[in-house]
PDB file of N, CA and C in Angstrom:
ATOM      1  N   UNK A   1      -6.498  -6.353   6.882  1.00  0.00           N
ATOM      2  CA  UNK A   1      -5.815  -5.136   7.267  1.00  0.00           C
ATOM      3  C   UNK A   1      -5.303  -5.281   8.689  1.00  0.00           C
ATOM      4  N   UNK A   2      -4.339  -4.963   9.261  1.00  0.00           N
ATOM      5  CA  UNK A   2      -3.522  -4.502  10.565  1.00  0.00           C
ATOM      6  C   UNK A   2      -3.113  -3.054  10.650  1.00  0.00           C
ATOM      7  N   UNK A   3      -2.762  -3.103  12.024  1.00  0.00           N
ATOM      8  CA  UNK A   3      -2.259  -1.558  12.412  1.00  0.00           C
ATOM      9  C   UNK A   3      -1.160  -1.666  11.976  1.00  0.00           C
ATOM     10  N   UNK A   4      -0.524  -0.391  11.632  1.00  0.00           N
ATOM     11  CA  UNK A   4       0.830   0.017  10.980  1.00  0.00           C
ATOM     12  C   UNK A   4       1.289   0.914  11.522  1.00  0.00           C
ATOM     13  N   UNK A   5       1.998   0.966  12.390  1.00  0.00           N
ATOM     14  CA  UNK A   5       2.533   1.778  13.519  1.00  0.00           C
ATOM     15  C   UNK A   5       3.698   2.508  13.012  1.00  0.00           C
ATOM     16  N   UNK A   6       4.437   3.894  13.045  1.00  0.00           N
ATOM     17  CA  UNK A   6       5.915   4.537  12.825  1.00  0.00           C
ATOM     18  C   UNK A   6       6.388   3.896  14.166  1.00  0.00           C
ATOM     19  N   UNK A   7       7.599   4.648  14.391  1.00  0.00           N
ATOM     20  CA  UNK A   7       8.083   4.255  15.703  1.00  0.00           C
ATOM     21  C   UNK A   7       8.320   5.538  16.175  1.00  0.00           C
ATOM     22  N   UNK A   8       7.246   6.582  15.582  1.00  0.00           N
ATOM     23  CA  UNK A   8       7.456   7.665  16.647  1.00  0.00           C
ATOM     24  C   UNK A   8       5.618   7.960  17.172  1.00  0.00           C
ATOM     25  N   UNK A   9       5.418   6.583  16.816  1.00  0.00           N
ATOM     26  CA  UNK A   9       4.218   6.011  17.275  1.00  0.00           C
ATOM     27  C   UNK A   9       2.785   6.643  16.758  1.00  0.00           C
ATOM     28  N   UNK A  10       2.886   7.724  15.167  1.00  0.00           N
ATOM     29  CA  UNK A  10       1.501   7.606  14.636  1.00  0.00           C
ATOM     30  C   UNK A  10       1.155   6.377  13.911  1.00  0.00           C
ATOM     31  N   UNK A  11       0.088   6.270  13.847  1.00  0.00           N
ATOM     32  CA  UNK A  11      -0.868   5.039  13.086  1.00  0.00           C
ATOM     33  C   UNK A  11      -1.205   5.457  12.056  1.00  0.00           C
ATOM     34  N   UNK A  12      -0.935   4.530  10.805  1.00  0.00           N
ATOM     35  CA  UNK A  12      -1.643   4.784   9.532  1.00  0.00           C
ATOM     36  C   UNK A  12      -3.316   4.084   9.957  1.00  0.00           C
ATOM     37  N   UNK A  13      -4.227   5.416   9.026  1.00  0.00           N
ATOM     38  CA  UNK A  13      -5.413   5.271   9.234  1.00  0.00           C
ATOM     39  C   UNK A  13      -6.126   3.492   8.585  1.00  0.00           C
ATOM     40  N   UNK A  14      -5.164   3.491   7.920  1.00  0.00           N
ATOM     41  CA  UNK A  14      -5.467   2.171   6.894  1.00  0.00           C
ATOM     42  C   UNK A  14      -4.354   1.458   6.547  1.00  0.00           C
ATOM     43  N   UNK A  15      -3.942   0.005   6.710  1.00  0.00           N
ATOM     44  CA  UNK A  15      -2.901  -0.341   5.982  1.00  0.00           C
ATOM     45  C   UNK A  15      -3.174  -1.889   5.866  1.00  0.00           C
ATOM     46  N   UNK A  16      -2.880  -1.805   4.744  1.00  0.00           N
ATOM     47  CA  UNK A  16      -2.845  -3.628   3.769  1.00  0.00           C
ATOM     48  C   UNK A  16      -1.059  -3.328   3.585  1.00  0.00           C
ATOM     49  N   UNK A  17      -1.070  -4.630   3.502  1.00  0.00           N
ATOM     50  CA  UNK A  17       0.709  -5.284   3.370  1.00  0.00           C
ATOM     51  C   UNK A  17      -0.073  -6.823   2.438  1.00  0.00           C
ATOM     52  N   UNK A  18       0.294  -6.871   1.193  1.00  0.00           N
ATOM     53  CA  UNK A  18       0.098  -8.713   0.226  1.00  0.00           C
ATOM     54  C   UNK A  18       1.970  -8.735  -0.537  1.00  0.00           C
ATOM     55  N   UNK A  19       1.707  -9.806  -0.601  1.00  0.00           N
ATOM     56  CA  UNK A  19       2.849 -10.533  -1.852  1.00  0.00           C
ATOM     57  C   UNK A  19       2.180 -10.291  -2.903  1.00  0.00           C
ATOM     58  N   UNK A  20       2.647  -9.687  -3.901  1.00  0.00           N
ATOM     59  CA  UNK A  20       2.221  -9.941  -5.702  1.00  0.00           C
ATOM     60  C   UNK A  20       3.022 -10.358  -6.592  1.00  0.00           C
ATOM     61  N   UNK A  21       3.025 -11.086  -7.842  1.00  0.00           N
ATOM     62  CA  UNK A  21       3.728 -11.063  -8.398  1.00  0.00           C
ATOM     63  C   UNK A  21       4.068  -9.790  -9.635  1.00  0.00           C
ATOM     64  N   UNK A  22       4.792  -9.369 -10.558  1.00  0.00           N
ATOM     65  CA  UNK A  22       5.002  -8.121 -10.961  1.00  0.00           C
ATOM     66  C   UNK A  22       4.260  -8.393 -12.306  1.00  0.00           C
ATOM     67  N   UNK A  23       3.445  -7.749 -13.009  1.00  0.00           N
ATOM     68  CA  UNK A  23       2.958  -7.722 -14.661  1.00  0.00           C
ATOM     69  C   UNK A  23       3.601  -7.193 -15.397  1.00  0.00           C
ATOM     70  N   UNK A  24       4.237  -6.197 -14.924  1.00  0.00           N
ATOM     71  CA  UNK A  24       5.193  -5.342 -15.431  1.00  0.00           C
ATOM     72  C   UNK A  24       7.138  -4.845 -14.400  1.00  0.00           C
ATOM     73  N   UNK A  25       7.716  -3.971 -15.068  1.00  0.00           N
ATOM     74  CA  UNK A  25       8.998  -3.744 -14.314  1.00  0.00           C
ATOM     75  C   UNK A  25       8.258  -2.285 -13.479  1.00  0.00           C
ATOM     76  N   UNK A  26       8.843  -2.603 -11.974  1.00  0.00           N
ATOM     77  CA  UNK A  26       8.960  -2.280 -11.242  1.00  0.00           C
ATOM     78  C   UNK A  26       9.786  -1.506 -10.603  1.00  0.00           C
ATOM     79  N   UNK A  27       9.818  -0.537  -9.811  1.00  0.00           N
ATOM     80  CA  UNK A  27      11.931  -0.291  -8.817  1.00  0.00           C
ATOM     81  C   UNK A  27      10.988  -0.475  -7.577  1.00  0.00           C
ATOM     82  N   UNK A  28      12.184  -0.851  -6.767  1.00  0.00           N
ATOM     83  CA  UNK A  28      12.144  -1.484  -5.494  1.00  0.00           C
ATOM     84  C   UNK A  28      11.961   0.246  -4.762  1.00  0.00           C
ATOM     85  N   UNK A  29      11.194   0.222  -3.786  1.00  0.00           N
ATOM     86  CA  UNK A  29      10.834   1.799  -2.950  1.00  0.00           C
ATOM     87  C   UNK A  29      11.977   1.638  -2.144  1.00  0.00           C
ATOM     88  N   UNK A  30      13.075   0.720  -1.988  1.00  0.00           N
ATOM     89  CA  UNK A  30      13.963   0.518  -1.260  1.00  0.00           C
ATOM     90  C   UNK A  30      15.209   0.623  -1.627  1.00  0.00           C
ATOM     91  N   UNK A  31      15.496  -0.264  -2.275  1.00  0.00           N
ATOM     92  CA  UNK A  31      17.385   0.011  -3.288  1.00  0.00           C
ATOM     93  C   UNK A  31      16.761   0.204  -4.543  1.00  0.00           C
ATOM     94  N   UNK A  32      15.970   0.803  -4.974  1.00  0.00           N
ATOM     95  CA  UNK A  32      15.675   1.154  -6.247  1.00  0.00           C
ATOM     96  C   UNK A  32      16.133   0.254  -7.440  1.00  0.00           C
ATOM     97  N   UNK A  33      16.318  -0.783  -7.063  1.00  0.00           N
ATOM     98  CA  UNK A  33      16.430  -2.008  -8.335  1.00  0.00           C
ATOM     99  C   UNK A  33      15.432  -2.339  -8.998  1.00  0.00           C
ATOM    100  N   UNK A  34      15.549  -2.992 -10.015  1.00  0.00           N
ATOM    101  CA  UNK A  34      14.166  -2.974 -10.669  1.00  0.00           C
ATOM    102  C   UNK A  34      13.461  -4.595 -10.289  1.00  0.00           C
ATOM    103  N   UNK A  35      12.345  -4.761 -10.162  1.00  0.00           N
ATOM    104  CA  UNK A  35      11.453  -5.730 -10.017  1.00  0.00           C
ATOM    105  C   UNK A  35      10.914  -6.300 -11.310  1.00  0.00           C
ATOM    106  N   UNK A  36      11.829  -7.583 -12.022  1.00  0.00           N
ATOM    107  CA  UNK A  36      11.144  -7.909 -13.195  1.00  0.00           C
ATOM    108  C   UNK A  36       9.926  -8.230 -13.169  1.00  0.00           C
ATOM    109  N   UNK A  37       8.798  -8.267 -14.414  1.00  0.00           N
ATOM    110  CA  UNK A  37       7.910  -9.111 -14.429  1.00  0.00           C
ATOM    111  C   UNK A  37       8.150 -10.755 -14.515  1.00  0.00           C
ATOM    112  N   UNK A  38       6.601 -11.105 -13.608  1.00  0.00           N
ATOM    113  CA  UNK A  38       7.460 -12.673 -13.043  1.00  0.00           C
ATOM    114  C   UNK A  38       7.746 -12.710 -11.412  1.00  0.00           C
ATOM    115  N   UNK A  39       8.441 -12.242 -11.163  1.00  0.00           N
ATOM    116  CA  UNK A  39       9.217 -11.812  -9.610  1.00  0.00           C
ATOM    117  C   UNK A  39       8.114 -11.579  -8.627  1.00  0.00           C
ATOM    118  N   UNK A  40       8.221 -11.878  -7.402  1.00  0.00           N
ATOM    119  CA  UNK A  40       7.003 -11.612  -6.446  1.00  0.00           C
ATOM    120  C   UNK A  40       7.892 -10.246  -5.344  1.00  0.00           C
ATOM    121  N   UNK A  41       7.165  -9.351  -5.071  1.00  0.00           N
ATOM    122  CA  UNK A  41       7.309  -8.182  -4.070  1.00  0.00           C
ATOM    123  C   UNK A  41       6.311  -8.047  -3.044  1.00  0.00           C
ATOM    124  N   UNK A  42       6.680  -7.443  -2.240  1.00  0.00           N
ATOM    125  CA  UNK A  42       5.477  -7.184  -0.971  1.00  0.00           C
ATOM    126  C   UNK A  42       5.178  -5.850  -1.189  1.00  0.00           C
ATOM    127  N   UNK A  43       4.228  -5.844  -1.224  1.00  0.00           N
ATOM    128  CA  UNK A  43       3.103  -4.503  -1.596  1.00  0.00           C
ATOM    129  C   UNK A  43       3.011  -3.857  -0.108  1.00  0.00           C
ATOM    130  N   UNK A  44       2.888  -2.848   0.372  1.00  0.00           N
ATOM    131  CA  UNK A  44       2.559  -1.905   1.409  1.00  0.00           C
ATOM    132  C   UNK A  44       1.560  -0.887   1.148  1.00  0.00           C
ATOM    133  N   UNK A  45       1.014  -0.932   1.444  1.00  0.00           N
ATOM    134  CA  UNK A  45      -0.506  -0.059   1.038  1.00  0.00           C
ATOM    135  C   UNK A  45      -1.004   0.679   2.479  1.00  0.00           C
ATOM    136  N   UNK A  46      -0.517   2.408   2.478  1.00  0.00           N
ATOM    137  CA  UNK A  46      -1.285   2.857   4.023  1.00  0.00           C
ATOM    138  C   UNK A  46      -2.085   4.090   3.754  1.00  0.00           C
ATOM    139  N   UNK A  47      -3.054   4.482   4.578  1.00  0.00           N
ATOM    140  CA  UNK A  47      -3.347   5.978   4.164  1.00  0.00           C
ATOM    141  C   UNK A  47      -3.154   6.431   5.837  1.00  0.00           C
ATOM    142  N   UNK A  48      -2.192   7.667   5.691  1.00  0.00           N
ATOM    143  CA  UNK A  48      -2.225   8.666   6.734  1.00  0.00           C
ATOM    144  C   UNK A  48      -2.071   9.860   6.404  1.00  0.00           C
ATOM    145  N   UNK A  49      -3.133  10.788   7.247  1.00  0.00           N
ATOM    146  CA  UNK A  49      -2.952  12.091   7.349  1.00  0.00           C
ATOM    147  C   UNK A  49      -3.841  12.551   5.539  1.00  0.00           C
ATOM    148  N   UNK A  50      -4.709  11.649   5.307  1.00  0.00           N
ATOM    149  CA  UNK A  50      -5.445  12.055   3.990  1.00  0.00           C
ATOM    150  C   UNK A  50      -4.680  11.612   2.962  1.00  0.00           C
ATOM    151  N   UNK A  51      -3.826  11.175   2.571  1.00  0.00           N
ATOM    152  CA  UNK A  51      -3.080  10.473   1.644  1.00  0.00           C
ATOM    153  C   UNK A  51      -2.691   9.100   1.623  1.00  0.00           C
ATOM    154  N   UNK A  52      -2.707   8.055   0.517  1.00  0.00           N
ATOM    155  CA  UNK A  52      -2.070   6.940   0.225  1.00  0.00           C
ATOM    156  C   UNK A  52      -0.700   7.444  -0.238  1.00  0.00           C
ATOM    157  N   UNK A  53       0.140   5.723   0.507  1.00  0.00           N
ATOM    158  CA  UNK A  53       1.191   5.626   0.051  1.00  0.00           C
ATOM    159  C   UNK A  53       0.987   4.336  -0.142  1.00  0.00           C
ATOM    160  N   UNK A  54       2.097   3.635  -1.264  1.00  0.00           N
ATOM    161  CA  UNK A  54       2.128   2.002  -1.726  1.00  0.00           C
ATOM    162  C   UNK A  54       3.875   2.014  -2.171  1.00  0.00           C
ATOM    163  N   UNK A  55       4.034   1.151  -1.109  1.00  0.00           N
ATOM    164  CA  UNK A  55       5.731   0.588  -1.025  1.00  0.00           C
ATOM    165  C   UNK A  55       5.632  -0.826  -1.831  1.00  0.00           C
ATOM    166  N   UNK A  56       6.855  -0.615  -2.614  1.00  0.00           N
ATOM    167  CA  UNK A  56       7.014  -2.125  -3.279  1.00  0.00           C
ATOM    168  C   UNK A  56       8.263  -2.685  -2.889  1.00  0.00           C
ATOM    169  N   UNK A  57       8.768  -3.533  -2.062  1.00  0.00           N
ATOM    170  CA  UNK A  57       9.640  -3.844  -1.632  1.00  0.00           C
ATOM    171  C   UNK A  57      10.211  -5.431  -2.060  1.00  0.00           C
ATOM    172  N   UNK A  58      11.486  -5.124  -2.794  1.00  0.00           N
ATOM    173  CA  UNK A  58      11.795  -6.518  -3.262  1.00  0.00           C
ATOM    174  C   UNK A  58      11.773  -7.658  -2.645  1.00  0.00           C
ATOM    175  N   UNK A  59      12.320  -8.917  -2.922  1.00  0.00           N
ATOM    176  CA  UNK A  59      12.404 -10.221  -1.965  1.00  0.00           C
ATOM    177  C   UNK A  59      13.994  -9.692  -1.882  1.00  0.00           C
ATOM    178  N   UNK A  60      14.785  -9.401  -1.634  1.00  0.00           N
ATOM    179  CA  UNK A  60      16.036  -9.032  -0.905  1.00  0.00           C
ATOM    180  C   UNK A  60      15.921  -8.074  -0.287  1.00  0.00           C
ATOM    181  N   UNK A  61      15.256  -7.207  -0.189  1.00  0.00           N
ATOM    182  CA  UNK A  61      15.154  -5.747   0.793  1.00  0.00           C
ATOM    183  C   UNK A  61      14.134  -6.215   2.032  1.00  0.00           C
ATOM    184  N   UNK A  62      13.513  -7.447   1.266  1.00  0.00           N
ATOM    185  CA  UNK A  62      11.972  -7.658   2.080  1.00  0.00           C
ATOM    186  C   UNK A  62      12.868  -8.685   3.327  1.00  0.00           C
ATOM    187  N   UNK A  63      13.924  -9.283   2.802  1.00  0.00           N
ATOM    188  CA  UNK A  63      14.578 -10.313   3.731  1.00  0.00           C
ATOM    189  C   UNK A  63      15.294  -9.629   4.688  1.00  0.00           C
ATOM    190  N   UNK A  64      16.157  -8.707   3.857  1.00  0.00           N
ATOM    191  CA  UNK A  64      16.896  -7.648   5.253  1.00  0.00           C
ATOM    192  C   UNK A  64      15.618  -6.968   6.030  1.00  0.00           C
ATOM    193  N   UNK A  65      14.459  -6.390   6.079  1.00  0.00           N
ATOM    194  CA  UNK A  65      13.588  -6.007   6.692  1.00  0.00           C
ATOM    195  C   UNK A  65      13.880  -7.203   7.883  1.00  0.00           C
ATOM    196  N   UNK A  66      13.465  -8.404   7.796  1.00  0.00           N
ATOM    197  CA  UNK A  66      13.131  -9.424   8.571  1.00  0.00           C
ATOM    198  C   UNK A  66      14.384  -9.337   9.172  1.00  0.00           C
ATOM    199  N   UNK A  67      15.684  -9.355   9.023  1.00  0.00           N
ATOM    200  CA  UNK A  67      16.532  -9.602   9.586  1.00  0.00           C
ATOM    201  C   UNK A  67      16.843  -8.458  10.637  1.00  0.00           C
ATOM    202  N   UNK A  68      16.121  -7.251  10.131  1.00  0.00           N
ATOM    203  CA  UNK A  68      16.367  -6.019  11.085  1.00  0.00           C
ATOM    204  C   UNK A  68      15.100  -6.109  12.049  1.00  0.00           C
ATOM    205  N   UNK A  69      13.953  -6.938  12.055  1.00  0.00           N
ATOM    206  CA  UNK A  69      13.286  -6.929  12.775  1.00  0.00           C
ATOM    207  C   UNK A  69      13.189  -7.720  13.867  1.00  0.00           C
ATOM    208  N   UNK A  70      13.849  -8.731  13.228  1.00  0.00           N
ATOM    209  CA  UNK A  70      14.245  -9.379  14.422  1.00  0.00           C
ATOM    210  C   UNK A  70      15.164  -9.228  15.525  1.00  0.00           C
ATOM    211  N   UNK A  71      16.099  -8.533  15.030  1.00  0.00           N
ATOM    212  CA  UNK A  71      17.270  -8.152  15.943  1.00  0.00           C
ATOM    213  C   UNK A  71      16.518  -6.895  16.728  1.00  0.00           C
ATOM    214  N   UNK A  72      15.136  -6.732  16.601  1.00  0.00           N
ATOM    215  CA  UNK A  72      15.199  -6.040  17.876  1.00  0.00           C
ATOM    216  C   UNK A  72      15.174  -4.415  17.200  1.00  0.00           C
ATOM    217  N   UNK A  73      15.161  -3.447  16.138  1.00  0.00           N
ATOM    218  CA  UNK A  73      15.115  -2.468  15.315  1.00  0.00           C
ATOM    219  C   UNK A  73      13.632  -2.239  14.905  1.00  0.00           C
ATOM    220  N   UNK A  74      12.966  -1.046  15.170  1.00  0.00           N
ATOM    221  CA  UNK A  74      12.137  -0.451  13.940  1.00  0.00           C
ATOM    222  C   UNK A  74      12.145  -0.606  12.872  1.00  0.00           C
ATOM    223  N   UNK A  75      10.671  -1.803  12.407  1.00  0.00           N
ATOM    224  CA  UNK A  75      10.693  -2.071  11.174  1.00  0.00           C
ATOM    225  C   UNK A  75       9.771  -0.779  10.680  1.00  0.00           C
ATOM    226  N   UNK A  76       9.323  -0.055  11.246  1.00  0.00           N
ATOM    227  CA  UNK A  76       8.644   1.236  10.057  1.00  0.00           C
ATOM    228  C   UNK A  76      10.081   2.449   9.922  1.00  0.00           C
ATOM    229  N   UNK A  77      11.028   1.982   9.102  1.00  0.00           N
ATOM    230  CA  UNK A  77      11.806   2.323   8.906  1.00  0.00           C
ATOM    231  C   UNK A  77      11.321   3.382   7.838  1.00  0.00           C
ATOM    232  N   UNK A  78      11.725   4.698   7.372  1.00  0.00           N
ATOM    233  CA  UNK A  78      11.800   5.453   6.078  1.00  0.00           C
ATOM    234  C   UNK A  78      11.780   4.895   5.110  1.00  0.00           C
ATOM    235  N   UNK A  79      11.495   5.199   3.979  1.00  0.00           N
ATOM    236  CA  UNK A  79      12.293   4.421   2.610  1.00  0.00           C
ATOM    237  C   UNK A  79      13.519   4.984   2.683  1.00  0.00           C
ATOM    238  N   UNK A  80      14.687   4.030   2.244  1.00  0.00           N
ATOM    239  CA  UNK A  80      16.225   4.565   2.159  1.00  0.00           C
ATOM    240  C   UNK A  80      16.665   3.791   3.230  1.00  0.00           C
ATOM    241  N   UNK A  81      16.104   4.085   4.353  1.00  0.00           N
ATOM    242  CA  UNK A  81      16.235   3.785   5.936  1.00  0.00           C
ATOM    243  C   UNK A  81      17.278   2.170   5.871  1.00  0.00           C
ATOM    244  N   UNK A  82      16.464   1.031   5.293  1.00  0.00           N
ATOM    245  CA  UNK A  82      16.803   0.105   5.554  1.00  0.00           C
ATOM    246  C   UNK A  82      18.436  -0.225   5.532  1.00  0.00           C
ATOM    247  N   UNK A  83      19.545   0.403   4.536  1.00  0.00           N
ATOM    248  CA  UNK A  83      21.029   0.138   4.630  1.00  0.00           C
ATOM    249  C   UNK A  83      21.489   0.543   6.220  1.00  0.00           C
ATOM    250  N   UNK A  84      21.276   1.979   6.250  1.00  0.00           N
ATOM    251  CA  UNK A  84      21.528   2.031   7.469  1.00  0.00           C
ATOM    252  C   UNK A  84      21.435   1.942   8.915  1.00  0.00           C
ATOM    253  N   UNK A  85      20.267   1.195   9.320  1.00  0.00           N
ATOM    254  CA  UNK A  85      19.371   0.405  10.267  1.00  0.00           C
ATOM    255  C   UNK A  85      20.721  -1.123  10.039  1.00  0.00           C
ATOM    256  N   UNK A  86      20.841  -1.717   8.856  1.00  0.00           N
ATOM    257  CA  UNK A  86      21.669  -2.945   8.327  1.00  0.00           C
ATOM    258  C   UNK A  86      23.040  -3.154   8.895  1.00  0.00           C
ATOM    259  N   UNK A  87      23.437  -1.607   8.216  1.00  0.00           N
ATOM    260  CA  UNK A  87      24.828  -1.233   9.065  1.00  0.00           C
ATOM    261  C   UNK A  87      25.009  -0.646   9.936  1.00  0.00           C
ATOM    262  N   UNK A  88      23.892  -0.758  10.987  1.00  0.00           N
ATOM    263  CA  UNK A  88      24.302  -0.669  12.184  1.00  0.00           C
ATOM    264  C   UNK A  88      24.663  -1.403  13.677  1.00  0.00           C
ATOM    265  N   UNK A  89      23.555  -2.597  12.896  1.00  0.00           N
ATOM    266  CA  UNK A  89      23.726  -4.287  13.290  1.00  0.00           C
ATOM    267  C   UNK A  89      25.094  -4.674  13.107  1.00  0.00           C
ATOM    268  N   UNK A  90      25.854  -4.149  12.237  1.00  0.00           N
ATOM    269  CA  UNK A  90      27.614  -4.718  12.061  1.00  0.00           C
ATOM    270  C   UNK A  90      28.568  -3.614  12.752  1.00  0.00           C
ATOM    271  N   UNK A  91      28.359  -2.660  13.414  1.00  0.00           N
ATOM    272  CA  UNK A  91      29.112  -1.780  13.837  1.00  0.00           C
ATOM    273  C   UNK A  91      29.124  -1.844  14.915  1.00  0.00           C
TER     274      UNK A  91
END
């Protein structure tokens, strides 16, 4: 487990982040595509404020993540968040 920070700086009380592969079809918590079985995703697992949440994020949403994190952007982006964080790097 690691800290999982927003960027308006609360902490999830708990958070796991693994690779899995899928047993079943999936949608991406991100572009809502589907995740065949077979296919590997990154799991996000946090609890804040008394509740779990679990993000499944494809290997193409999971790559633009990296690419927005590096440039220097908030990777605890919203779900949705990530296009426009993307296109803002090109504007």
């Amino acid at each position: 487990m690691s800290d999982f920070c927003s960027c308006d700086g609360e902490s999830a009380d708990v958070y796991s982040t693994k690779r899995v592969r899928a047993r079943k079809q999936h949608k991406c918590s991100e572009c809502k595509e589907v995740i065949e079985p077979g296919e590997t995703y990154k799991r996000d697992s946090y609890l804040m404020d008394g509740s779990w949440s679990h993000l499944k994020i494809c290997e193409y949403c999971e790559c633009d993540y990296q690419t927005v994190s590096q440039a220097g952007m908030c990777i605890a982006l919203g779900v949705g968040e990530l296009k426009l964080a993307w296109k803002s790097l090109w504007t």
